[in-house]
N, C-alpha and C. Protein backbone atom coordinates (compact mmCIF):
# COMPACT_ATOMS: atom_id res chain seq x y z
N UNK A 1 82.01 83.70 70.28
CA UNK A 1 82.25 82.95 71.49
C UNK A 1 81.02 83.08 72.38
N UNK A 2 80.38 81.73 73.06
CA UNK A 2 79.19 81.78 73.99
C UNK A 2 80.00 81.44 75.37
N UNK A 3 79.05 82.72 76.23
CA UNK A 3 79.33 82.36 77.95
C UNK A 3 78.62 82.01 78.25
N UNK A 4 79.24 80.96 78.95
CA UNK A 4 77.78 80.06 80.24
C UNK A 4 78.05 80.25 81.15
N UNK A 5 77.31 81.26 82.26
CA UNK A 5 77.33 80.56 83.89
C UNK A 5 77.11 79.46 84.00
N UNK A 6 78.24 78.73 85.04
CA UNK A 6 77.73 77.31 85.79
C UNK A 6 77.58 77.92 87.04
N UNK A 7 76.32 77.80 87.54
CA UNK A 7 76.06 77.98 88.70
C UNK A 7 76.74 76.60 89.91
N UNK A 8 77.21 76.97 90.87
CA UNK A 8 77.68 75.76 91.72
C UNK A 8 76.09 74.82 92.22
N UNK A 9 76.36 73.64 92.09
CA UNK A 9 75.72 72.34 92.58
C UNK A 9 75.78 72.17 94.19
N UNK A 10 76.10 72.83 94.97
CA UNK A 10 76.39 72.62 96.47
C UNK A 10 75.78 73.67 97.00
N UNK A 11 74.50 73.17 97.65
CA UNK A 11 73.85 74.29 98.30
C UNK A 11 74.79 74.91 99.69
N UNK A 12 74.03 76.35 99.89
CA UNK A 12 75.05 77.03 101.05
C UNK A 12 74.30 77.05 102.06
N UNK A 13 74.08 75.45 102.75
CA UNK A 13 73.84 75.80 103.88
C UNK A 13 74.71 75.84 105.27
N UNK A 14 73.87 76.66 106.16
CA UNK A 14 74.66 76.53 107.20
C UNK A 14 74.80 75.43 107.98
N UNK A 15 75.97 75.40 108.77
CA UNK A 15 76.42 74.43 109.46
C UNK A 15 75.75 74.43 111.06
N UNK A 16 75.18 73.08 111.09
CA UNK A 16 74.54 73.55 112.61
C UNK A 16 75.59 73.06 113.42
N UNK A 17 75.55 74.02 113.95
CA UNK A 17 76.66 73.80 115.74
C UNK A 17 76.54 73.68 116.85
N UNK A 18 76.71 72.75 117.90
CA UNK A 18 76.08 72.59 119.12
C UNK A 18 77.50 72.73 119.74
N UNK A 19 77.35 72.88 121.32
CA UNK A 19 77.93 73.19 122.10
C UNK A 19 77.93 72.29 123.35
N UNK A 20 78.92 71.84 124.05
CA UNK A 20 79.39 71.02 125.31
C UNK A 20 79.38 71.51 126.10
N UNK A 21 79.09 71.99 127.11
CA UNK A 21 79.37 72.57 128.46
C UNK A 21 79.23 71.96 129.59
N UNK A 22 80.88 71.98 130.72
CA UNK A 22 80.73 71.24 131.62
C UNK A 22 81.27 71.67 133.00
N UNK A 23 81.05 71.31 134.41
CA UNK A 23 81.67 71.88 135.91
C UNK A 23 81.78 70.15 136.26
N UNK A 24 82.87 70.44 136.65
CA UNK A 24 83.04 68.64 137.53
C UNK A 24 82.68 68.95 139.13
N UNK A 25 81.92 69.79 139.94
CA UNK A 25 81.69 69.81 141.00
C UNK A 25 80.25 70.54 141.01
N UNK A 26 80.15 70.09 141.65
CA UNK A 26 78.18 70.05 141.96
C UNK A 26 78.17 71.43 142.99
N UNK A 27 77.94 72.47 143.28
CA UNK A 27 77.57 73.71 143.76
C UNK A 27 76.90 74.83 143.22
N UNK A 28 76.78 76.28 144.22
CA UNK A 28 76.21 77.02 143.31
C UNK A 28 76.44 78.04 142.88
N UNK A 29 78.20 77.80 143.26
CA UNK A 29 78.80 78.73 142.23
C UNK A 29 79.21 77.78 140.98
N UNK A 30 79.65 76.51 140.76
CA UNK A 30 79.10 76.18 139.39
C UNK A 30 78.02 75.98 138.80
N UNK A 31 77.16 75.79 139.57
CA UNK A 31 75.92 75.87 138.65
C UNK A 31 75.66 77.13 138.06
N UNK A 32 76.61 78.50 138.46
CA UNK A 32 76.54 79.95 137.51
C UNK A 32 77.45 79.36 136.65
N UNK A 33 78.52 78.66 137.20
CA UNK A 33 79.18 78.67 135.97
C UNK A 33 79.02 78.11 134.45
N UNK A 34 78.25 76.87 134.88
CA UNK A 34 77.43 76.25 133.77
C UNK A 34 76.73 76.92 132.80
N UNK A 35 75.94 78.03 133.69
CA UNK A 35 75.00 78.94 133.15
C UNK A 35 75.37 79.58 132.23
N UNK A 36 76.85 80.66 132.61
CA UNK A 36 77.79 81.40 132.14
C UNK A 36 78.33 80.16 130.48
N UNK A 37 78.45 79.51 130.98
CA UNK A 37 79.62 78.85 129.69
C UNK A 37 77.98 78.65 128.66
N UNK A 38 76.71 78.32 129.01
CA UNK A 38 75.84 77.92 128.22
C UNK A 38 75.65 79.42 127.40
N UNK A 39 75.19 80.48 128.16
CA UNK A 39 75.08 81.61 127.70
C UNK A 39 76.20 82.21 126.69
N UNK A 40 77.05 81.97 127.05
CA UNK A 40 78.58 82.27 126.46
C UNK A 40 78.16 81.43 124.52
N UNK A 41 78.17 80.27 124.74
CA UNK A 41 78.40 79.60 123.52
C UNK A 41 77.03 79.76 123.26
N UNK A 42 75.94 79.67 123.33
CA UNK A 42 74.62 80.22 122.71
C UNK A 42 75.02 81.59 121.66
N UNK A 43 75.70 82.69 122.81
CA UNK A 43 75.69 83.77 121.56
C UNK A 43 76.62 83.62 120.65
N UNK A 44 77.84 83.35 121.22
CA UNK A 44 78.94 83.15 120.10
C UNK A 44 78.50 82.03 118.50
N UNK A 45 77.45 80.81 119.06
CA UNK A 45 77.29 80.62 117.91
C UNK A 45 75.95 81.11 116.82
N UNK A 46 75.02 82.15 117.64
CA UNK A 46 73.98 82.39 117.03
C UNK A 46 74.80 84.02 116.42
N UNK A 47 76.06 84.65 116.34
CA UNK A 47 76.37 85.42 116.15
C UNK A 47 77.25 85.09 114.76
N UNK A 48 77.52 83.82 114.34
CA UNK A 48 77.59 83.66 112.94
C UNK A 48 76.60 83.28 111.92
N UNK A 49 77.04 83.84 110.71
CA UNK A 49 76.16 84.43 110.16
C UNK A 49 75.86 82.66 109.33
N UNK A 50 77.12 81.84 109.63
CA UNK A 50 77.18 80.77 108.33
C UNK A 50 76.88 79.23 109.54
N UNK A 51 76.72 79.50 110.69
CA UNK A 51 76.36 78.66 111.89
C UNK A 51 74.69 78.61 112.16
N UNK A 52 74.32 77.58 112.67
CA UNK A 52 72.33 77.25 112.89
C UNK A 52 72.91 76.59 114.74
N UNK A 53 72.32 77.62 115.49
CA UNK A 53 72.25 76.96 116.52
C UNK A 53 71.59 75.51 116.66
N UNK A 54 72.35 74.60 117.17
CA UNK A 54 71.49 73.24 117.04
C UNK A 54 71.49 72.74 118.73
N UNK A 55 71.65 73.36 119.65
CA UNK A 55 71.95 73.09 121.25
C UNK A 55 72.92 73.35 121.67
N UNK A 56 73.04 72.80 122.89
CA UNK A 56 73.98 72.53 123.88
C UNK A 56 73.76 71.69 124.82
N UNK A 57 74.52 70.18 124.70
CA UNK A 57 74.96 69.65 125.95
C UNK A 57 75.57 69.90 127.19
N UNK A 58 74.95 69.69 128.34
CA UNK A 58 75.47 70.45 129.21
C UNK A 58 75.63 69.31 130.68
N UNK A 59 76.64 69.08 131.42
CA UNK A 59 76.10 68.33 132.30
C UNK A 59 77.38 68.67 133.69
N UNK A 60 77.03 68.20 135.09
CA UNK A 60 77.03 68.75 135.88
C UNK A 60 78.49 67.86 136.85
């Protein structure tokens, strides 16, 4: 009897993920908050291992 590996045909790449972030009122305690939610989802997605940071939209 002969074994063959089939290696899989589907490369493993990662998935790039971007991020939305938004304040519906113009000040400058949201403008931390903006900051906060950008900072927030920056690490959460550069902290998977199978995710490619690709941005964040962000608007005010």
């Amino acid at each position: 009897m002969i074994i063959r590996k089939i290696e899989p045909t589907i490369s493993a790449k990662r998935k790039r993920v971007a991020a939305y972030a938004r304040v519906s009122m113009e000040s400058e305690s949201m403008a931390n908050s903006l900051n906060a939610q950008k900072d927030h989802f920056q690490k959460l997605i550069e902290s998977n291992s199978e995710w490619e940071f690709a941005g964040i939209y962000a608007e005010m």
